[in-house]
PDB file of N, CA and C in Angstrom:
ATOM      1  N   UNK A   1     114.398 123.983  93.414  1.00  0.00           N
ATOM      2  CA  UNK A   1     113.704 124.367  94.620  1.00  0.00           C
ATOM      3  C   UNK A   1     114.632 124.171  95.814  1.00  0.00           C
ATOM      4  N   UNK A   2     114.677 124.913  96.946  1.00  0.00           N
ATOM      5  CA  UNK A   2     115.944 125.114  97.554  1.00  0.00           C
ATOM      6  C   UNK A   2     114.829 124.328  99.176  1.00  0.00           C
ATOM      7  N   UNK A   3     115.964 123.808  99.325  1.00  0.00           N
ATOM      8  CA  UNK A   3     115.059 123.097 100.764  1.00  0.00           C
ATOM      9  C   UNK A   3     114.895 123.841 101.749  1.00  0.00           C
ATOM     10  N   UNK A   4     114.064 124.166 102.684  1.00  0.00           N
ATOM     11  CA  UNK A   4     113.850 124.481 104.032  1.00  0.00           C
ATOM     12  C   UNK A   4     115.194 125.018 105.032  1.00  0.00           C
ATOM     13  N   UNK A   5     115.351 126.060 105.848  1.00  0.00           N
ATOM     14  CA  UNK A   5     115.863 125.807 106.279  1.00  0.00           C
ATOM     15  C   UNK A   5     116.194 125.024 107.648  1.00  0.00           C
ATOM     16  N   UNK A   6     115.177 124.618 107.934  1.00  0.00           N
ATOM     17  CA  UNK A   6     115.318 123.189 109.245  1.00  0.00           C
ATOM     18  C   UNK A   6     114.056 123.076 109.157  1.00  0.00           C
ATOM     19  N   UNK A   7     113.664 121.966 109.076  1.00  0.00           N
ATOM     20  CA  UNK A   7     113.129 120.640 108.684  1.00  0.00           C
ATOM     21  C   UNK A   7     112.442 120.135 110.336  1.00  0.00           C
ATOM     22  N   UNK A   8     110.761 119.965 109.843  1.00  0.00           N
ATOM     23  CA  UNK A   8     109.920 120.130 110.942  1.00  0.00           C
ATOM     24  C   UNK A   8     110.090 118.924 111.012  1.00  0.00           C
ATOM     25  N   UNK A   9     109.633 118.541 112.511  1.00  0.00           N
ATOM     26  CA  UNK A   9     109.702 117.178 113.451  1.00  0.00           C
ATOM     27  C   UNK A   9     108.456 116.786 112.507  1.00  0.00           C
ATOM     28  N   UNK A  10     108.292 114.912 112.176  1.00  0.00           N
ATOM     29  CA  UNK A  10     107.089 114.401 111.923  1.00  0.00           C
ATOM     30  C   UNK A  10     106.726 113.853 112.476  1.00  0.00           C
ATOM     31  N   UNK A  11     105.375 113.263 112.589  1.00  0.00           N
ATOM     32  CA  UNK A  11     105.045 112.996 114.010  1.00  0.00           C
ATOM     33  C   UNK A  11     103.676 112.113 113.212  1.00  0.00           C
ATOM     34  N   UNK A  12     103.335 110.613 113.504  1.00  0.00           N
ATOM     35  CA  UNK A  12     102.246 110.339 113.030  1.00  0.00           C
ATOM     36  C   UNK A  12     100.836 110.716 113.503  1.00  0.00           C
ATOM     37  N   UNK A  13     100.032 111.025 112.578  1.00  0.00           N
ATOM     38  CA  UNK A  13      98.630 111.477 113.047  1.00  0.00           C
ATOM     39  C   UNK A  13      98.134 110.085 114.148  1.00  0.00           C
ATOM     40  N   UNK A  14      98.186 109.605 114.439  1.00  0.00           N
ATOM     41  CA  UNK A  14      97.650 108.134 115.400  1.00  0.00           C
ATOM     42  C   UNK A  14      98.592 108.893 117.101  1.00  0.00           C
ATOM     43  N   UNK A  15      99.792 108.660 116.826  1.00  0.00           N
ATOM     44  CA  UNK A  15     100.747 109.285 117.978  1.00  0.00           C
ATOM     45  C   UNK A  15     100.182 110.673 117.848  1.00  0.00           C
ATOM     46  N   UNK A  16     100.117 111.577 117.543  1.00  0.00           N
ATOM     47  CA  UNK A  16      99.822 112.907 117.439  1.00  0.00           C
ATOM     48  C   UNK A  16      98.440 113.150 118.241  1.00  0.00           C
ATOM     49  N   UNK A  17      97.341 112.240 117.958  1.00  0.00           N
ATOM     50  CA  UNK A  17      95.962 112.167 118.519  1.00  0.00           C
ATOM     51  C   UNK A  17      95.916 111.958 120.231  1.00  0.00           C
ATOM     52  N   UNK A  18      97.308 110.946 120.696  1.00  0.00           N
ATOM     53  CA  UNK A  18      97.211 110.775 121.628  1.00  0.00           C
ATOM     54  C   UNK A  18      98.492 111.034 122.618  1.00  0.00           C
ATOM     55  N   UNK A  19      99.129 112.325 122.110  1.00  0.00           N
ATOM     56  CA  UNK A  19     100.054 113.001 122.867  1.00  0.00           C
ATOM     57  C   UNK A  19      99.864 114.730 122.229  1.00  0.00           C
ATOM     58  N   UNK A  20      98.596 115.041 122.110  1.00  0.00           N
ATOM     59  CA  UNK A  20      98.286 116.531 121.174  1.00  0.00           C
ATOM     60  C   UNK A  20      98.687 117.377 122.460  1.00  0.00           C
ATOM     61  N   UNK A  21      98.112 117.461 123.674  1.00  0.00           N
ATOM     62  CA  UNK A  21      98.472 118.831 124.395  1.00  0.00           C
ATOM     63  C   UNK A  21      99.977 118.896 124.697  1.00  0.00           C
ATOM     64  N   UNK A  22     100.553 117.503 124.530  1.00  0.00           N
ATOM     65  CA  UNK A  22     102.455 117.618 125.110  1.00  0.00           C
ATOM     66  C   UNK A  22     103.037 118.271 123.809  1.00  0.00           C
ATOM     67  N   UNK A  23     102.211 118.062 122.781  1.00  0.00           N
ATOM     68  CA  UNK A  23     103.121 118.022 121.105  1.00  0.00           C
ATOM     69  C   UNK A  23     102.412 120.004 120.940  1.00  0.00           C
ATOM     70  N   UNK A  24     101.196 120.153 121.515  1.00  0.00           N
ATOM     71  CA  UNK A  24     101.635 121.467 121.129  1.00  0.00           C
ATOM     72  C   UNK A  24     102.385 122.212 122.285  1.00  0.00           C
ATOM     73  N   UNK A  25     102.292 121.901 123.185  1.00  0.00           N
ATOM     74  CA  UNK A  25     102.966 122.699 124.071  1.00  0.00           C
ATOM     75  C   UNK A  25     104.455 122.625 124.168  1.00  0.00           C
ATOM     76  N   UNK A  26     105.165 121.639 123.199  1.00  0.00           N
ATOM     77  CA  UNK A  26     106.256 121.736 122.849  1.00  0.00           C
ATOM     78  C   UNK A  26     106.275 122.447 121.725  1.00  0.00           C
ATOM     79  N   UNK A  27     105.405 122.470 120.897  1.00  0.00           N
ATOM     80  CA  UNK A  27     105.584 123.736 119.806  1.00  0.00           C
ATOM     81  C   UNK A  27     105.579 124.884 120.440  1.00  0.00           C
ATOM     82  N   UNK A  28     104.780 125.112 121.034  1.00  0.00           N
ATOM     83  CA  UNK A  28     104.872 126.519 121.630  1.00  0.00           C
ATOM     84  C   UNK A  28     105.994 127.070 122.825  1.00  0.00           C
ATOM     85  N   UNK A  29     106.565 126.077 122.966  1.00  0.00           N
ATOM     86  CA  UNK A  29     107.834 126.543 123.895  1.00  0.00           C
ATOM     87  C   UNK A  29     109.065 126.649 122.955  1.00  0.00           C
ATOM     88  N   UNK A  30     109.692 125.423 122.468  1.00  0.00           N
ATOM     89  CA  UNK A  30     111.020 125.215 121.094  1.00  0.00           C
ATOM     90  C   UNK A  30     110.428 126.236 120.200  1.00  0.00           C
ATOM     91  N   UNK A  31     109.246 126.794 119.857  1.00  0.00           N
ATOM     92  CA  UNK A  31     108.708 127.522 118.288  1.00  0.00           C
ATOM     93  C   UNK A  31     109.146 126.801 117.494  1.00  0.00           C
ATOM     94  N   UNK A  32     109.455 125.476 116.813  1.00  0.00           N
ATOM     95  CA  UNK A  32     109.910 124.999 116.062  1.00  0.00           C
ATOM     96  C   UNK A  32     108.522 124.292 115.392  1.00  0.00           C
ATOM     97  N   UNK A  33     108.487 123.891 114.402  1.00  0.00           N
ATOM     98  CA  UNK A  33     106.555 123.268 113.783  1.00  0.00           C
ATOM     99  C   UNK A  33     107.183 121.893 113.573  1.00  0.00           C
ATOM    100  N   UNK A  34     105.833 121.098 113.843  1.00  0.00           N
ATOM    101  CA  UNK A  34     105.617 119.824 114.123  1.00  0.00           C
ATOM    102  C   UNK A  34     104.864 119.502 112.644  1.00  0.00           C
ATOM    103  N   UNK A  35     105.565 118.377 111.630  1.00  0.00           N
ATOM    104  CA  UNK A  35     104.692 118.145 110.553  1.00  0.00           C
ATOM    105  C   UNK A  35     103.721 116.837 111.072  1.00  0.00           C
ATOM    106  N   UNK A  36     102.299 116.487 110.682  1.00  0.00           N
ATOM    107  CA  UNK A  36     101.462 115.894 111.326  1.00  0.00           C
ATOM    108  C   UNK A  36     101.196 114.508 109.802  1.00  0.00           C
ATOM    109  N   UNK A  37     101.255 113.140 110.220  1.00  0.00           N
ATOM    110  CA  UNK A  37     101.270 112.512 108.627  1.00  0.00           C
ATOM    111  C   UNK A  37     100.587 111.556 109.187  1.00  0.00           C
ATOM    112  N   UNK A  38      99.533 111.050 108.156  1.00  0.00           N
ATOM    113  CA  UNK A  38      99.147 109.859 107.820  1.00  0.00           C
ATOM    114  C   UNK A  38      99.987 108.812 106.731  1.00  0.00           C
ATOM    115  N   UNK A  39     100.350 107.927 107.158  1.00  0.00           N
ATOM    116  CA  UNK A  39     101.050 106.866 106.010  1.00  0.00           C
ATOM    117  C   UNK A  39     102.141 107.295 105.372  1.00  0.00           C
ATOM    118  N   UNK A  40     102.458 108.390 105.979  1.00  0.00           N
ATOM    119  CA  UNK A  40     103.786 109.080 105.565  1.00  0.00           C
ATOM    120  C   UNK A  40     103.067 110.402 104.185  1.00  0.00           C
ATOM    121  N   UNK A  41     102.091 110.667 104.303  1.00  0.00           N
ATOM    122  CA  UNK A  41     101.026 111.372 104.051  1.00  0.00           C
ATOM    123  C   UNK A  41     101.283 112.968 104.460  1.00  0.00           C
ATOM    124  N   UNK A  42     101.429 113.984 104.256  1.00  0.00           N
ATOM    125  CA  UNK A  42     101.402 115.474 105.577  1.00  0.00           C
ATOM    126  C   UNK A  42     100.129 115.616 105.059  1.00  0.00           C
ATOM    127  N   UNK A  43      99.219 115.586 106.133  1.00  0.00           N
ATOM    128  CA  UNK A  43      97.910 115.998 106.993  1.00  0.00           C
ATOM    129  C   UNK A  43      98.188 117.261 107.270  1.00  0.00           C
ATOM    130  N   UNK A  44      98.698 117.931 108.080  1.00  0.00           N
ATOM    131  CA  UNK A  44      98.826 119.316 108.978  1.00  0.00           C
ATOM    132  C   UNK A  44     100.016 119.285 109.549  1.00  0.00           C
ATOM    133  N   UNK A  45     100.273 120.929 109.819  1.00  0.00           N
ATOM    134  CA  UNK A  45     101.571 121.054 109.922  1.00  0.00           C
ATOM    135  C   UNK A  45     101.094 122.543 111.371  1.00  0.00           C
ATOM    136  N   UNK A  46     101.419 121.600 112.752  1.00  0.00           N
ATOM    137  CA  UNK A  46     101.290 122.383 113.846  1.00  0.00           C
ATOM    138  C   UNK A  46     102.638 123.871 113.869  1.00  0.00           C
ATOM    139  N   UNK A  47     102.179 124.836 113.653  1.00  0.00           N
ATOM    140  CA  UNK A  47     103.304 125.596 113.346  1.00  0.00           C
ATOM    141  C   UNK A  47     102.963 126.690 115.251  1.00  0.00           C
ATOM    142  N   UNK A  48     104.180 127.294 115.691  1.00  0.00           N
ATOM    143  CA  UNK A  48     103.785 128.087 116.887  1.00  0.00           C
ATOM    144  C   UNK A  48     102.696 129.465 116.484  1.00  0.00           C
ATOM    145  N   UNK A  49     101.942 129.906 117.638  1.00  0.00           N
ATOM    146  CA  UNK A  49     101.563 131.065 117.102  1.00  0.00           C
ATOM    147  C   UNK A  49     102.445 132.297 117.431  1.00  0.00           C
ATOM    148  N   UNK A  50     101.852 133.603 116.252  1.00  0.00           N
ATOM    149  CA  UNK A  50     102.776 134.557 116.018  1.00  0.00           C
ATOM    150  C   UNK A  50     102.912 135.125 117.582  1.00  0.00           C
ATOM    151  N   UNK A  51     104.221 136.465 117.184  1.00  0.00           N
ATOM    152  CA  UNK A  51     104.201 136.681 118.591  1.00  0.00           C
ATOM    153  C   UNK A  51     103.177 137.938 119.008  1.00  0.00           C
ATOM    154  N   UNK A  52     102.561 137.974 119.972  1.00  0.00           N
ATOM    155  CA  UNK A  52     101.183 138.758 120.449  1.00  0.00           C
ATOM    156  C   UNK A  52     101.976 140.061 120.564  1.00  0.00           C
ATOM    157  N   UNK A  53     101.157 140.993 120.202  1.00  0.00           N
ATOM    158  CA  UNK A  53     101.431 142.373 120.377  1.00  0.00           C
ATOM    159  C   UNK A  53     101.382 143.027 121.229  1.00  0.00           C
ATOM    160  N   UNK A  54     102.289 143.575 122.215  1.00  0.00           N
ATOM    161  CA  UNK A  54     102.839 144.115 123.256  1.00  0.00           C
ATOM    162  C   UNK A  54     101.681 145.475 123.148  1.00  0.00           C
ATOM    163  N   UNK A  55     100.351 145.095 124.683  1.00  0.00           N
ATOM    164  CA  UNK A  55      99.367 146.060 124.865  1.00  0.00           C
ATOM    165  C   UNK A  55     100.406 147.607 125.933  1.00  0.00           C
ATOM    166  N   UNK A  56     100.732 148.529 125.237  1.00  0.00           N
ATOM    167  CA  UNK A  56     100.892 149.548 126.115  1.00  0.00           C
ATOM    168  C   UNK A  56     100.127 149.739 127.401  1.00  0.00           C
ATOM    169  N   UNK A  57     100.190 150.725 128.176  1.00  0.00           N
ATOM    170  CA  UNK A  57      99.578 150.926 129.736  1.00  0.00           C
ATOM    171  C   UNK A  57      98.743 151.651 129.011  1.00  0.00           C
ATOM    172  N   UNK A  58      97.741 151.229 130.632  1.00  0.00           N
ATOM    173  CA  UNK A  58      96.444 151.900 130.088  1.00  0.00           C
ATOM    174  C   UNK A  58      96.641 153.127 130.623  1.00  0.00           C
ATOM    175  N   UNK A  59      97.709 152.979 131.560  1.00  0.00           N
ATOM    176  CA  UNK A  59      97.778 154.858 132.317  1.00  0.00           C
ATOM    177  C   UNK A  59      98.363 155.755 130.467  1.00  0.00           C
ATOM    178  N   UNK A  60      97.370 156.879 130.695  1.00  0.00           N
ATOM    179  CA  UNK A  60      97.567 157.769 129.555  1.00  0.00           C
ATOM    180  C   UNK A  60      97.180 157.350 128.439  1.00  0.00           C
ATOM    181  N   UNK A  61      96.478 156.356 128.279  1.00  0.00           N
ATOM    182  CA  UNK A  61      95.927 156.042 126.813  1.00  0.00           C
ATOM    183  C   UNK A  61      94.814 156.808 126.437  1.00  0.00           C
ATOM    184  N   UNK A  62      94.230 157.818 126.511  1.00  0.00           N
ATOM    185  CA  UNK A  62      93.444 158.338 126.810  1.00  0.00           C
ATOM    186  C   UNK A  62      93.693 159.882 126.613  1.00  0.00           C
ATOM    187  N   UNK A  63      94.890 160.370 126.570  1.00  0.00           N
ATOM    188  CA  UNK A  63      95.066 161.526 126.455  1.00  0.00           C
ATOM    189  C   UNK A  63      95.383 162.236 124.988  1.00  0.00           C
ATOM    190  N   UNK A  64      95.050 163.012 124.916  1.00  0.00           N
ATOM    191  CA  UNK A  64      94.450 164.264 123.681  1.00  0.00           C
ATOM    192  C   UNK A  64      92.872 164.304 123.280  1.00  0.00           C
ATOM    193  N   UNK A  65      92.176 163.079 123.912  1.00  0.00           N
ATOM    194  CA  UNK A  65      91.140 162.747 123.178  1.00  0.00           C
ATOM    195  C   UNK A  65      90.193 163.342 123.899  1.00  0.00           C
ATOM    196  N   UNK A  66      90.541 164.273 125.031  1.00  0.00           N
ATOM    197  CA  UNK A  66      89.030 165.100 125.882  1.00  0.00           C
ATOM    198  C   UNK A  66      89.562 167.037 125.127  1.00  0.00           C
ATOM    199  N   UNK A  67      88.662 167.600 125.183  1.00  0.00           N
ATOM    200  CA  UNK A  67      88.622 169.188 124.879  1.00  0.00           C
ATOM    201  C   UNK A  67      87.775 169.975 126.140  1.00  0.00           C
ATOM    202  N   UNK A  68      88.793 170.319 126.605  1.00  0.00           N
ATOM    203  CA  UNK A  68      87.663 171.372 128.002  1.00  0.00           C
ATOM    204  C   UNK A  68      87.314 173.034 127.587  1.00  0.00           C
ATOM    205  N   UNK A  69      86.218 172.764 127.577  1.00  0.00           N
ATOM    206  CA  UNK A  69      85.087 174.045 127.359  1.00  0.00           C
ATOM    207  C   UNK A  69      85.070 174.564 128.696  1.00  0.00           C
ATOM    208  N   UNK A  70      85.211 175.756 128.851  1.00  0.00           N
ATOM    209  CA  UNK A  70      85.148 176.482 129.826  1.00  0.00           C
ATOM    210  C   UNK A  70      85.872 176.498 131.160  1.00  0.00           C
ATOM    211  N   UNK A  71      84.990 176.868 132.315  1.00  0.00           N
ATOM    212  CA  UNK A  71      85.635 177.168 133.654  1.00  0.00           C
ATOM    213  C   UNK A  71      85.390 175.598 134.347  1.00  0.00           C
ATOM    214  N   UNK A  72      86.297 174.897 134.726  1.00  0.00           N
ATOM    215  CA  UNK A  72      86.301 173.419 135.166  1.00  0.00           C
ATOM    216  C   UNK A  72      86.385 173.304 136.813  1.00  0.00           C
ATOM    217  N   UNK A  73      86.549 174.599 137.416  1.00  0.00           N
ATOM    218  CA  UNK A  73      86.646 174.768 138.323  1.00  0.00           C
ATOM    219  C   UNK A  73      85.650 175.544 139.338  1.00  0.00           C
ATOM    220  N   UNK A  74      84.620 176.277 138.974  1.00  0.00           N
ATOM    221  CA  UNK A  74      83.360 176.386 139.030  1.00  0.00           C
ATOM    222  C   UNK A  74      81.923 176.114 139.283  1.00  0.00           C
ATOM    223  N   UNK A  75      81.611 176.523 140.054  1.00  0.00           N
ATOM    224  CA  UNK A  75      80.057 175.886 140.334  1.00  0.00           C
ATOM    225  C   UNK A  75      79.418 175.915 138.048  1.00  0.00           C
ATOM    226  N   UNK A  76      78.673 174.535 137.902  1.00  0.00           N
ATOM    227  CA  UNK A  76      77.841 174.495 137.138  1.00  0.00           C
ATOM    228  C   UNK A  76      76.842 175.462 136.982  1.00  0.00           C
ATOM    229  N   UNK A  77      76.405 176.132 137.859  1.00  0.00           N
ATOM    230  CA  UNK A  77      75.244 176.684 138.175  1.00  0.00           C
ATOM    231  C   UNK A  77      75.584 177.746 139.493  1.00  0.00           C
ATOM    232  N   UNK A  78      74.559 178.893 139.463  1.00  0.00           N
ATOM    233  CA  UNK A  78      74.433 179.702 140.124  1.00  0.00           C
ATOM    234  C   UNK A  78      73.749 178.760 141.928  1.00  0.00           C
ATOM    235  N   UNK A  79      74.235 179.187 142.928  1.00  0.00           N
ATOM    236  CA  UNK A  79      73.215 178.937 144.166  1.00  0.00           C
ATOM    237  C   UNK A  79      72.151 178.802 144.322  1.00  0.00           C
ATOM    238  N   UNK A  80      71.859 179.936 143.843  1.00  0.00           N
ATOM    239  CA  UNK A  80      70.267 180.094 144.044  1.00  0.00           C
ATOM    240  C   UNK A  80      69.150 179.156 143.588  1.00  0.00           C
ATOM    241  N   UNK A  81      70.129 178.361 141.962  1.00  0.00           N
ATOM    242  CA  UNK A  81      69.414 177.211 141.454  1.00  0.00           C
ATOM    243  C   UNK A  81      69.058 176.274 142.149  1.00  0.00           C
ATOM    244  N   UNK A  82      69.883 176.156 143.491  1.00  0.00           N
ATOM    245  CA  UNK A  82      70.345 174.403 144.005  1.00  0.00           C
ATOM    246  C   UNK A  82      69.414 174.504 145.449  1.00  0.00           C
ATOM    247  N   UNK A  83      68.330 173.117 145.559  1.00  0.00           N
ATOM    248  CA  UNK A  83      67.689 173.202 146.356  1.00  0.00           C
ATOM    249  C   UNK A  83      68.382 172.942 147.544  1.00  0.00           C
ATOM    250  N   UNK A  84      69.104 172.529 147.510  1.00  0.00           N
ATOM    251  CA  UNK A  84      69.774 172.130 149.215  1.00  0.00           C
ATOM    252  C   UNK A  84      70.409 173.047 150.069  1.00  0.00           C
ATOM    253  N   UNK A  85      70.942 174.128 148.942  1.00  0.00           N
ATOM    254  CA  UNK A  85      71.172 175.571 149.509  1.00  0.00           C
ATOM    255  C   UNK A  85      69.496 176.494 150.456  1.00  0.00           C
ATOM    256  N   UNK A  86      68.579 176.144 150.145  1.00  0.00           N
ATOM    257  CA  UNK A  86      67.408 176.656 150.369  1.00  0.00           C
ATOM    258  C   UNK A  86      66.519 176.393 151.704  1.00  0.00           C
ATOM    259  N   UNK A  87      66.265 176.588 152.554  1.00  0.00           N
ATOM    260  CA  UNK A  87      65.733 176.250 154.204  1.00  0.00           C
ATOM    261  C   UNK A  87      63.975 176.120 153.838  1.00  0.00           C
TER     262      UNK A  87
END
């Protein structure tokens, strides 16, 4: 069995309980994983999370997905329909 190639920080679960937001927020900056032990025990193994998927712009996300029927430029309707035209 071929070892690791670099070998996570250990860190006791007791110390770990009471330095958790510094210990992950050093995982998440180094990306390097933190092994977590009781009695020399591995409990959990704080690893970084993956990297988030790059959201494109919302300008144009949206395009191919409309179909225009007809004259778009056009009264809907004839005048004569529309009461506000009417005295």
């Amino acid at each position: 069995m071929k070892a690791p190639v670099h070998e996570a920080e250990q860190i006791a679960a007791s110390k770990f309980k009471a330095k958790c937001l510094s210990v992950l927020e050093r995982v998440r900056k180094t990306r390097k994983p933190v092994l977590v032990t009781r009695f020399g025990v591995p409990l959990a193994e704080v690893v970084p999370p993956s990297e988030p998927k790059r959201r494109s712009s919302w300008l144009g996300s949206m395009a191919g997905t409309a179909e225009i029927i007809g004259d778009i430029v056009g009264p809907i309707s004839s005048e004569d329909e529309w009461d506000a035209g009417r005295k």
